[in-house]
N, C-alpha and C. Protein backbone atom coordinates (compact mmCIF):
# COMPACT_ATOMS: atom_id res chain seq x y z
N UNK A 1 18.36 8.94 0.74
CA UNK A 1 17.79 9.05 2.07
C UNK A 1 16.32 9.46 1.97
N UNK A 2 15.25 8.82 2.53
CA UNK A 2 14.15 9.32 2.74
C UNK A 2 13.79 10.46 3.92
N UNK A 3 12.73 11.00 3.25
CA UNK A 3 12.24 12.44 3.68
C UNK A 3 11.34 11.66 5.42
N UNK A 4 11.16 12.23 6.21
CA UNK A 4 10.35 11.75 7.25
C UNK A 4 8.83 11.14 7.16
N UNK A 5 8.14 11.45 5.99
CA UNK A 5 7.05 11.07 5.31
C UNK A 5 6.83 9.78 4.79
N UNK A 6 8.00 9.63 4.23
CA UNK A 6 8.42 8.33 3.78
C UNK A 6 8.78 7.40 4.73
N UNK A 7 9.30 7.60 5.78
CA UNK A 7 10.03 6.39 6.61
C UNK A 7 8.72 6.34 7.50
N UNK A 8 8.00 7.50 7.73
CA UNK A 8 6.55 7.12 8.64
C UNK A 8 5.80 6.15 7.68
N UNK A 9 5.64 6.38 6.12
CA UNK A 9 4.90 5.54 5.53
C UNK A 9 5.63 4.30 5.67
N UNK A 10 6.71 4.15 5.80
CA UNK A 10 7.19 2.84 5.33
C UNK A 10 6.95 1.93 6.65
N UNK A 11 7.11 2.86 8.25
CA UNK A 11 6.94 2.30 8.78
C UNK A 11 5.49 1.37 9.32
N UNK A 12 4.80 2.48 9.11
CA UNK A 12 3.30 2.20 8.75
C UNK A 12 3.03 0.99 8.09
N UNK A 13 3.16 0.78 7.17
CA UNK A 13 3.10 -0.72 6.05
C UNK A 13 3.77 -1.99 6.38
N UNK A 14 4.88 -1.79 7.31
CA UNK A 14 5.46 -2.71 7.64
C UNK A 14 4.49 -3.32 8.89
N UNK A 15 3.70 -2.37 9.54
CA UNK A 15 3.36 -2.75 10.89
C UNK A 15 1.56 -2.58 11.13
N UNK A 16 1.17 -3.48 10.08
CA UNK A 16 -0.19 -3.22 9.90
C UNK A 16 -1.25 -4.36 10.79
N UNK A 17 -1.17 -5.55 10.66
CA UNK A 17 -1.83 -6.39 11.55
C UNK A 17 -2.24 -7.97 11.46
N UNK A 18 -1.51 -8.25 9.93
CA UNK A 18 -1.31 -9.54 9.47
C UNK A 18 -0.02 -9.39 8.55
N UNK A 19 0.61 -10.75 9.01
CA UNK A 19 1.93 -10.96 7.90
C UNK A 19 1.67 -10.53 6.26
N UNK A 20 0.66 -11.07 6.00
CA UNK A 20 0.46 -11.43 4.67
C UNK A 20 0.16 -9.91 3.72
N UNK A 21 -0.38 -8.89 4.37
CA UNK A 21 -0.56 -7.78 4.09
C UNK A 21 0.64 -7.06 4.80
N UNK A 22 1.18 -7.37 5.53
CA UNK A 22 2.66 -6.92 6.14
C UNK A 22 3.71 -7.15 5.10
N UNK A 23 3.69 -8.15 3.94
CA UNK A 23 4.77 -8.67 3.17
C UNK A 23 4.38 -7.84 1.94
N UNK A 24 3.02 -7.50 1.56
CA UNK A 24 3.13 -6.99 0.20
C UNK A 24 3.19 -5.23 0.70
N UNK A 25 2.35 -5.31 1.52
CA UNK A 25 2.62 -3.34 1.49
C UNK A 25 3.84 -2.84 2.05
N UNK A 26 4.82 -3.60 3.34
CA UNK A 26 5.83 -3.27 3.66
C UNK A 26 6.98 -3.85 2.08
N UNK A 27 6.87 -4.63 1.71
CA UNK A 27 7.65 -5.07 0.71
C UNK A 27 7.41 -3.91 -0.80
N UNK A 28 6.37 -3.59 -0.85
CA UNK A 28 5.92 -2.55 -1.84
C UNK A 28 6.79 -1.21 -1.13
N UNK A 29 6.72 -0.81 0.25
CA UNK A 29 6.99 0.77 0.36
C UNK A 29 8.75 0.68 0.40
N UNK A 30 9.49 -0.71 0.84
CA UNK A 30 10.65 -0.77 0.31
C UNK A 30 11.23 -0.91 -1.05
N UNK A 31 10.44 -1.01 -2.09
CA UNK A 31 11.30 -1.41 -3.46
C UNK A 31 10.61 0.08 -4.03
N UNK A 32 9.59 0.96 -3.34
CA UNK A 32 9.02 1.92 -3.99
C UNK A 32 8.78 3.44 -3.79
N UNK A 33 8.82 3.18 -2.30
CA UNK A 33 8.32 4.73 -1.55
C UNK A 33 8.93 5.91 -1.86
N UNK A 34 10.41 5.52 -1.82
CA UNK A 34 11.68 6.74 -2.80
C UNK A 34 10.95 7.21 -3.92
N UNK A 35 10.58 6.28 -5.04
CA UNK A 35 9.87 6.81 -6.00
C UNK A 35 9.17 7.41 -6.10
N UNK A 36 7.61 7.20 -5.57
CA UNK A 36 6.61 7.75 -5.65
C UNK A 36 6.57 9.33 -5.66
N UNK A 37 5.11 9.31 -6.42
CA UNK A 37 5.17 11.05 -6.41
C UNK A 37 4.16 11.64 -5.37
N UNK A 38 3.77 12.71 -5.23
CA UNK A 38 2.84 13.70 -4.03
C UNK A 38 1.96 12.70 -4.17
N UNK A 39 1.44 12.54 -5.58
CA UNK A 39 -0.45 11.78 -5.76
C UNK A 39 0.28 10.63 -5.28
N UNK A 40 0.88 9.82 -5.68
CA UNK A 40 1.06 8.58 -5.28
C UNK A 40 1.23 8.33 -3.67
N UNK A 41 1.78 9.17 -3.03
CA UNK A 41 2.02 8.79 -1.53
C UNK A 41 0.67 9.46 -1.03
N UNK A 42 -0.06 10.24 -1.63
CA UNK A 42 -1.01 10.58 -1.02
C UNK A 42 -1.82 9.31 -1.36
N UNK A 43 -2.55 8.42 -1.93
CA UNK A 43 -2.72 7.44 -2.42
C UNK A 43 -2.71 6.34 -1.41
N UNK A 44 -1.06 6.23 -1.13
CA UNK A 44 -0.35 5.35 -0.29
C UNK A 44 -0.74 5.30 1.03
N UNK A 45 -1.29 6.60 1.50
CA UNK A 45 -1.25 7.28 3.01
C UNK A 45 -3.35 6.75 2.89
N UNK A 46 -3.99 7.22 2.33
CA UNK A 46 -5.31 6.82 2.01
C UNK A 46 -5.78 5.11 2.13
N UNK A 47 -4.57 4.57 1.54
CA UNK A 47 -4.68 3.24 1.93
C UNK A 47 -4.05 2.26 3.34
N UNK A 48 -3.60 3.29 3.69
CA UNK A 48 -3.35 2.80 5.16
C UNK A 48 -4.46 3.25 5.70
N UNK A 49 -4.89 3.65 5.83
CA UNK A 49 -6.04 4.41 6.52
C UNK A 49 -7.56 3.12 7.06
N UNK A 50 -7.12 2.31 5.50
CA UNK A 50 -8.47 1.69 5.42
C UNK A 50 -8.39 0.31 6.12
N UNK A 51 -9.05 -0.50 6.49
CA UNK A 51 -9.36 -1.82 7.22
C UNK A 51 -8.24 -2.67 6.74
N UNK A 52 -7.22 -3.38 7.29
CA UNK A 52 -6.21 -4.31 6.79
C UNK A 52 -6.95 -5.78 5.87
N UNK A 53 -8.41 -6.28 6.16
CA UNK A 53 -8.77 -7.09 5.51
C UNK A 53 -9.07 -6.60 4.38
N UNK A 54 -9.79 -5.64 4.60
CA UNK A 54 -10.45 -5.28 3.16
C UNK A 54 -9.13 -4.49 2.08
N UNK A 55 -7.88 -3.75 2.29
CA UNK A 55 -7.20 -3.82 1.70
C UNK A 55 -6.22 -4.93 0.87
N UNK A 56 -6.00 -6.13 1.80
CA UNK A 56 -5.67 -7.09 1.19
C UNK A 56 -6.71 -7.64 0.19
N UNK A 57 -8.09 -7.61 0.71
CA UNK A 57 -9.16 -8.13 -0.29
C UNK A 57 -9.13 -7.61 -1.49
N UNK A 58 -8.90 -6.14 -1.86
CA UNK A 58 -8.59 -5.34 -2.65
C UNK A 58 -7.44 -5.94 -3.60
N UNK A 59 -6.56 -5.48 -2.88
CA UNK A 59 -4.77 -6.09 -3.58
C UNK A 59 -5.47 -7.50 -4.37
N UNK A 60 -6.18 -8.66 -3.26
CA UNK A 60 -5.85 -10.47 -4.68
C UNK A 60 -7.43 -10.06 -5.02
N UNK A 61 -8.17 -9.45 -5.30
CA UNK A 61 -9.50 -9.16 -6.13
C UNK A 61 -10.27 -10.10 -5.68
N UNK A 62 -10.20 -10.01 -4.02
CA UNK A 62 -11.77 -11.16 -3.62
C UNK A 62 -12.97 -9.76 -3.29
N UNK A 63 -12.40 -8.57 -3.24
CA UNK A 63 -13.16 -7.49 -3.07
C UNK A 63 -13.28 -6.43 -4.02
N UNK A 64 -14.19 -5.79 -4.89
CA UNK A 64 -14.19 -4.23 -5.64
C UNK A 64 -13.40 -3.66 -4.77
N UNK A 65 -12.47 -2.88 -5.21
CA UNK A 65 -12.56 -1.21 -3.81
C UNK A 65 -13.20 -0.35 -4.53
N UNK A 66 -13.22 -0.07 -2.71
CA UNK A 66 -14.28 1.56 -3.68
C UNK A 66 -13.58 2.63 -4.46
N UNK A 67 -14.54 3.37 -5.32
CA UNK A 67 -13.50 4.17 -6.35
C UNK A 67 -12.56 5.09 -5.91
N UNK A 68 -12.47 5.84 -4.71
CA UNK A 68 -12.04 6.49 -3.87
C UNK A 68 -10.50 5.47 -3.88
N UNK A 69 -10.59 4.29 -3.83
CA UNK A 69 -9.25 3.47 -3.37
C UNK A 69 -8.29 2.61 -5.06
N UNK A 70 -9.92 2.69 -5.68
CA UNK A 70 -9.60 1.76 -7.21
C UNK A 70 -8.20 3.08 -7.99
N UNK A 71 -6.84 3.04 -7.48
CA UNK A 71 -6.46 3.94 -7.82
C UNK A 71 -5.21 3.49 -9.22
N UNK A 72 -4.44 4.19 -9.21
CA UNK A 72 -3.01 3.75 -9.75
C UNK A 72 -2.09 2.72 -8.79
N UNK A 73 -1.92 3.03 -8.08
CA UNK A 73 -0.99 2.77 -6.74
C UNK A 73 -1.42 1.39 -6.48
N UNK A 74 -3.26 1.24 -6.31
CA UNK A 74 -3.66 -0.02 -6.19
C UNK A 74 -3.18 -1.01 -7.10
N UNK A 75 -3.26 -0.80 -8.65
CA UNK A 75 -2.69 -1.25 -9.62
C UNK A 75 -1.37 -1.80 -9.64
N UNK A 76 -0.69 -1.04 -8.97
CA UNK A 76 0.83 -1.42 -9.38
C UNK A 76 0.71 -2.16 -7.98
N UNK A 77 0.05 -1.95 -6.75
CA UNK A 77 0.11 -3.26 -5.27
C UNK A 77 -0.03 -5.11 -6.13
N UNK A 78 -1.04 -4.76 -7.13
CA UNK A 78 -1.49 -5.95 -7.33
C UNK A 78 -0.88 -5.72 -8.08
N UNK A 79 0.01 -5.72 -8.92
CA UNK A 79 0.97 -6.77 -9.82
C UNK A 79 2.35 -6.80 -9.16
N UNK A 80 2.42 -5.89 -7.38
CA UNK A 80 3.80 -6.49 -7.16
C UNK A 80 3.14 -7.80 -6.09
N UNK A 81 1.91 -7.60 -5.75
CA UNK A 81 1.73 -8.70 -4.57
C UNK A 81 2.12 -10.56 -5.67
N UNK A 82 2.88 -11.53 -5.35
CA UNK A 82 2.51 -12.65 -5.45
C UNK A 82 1.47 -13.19 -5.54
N UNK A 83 1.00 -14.13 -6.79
CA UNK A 83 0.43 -14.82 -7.18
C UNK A 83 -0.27 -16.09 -5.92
């Protein structure tokens, strides 16, 4: 069972403002959010925060993120997002 933190994050990711970033971050906080640790959901919570284009830009590398975002968490988005 998730903690209330978690189901706000999850709900969060699911309901961001394009499908396509709706499928990898809601699809990421379901196969992952249980897991994660404090840094990591803090991480998680930082990247909701930020512009839905420019996070997806981030995730397929048409954008740097800034170092503030270039994290772990980002890392593991882009190798679960599809090719």
């Amino acid at each position: 069972m998730l903690d209330e933190r978690r189901k706000r994050l999850r709900f969060r990711a699911w309901r961001r403002g394009f499908r396509e970033i709706d499928l990898i971050l809601g699809g990421f906080a379901d196969a992952h959010i249980g897991a994660l640790d404090e840094a990591a959901l803090a991480e998680f919570e930082r990247l909701l925060e930020a512009p839905d284009d420019d996070v997806y830009a981030w995730i397929v590398g048409r954008l740097t993120p800034p170092s503030e975002q270039d994290t772990g968490l980002l890392k593991r988005l882009r190798e679960f997002a599809p090719a």
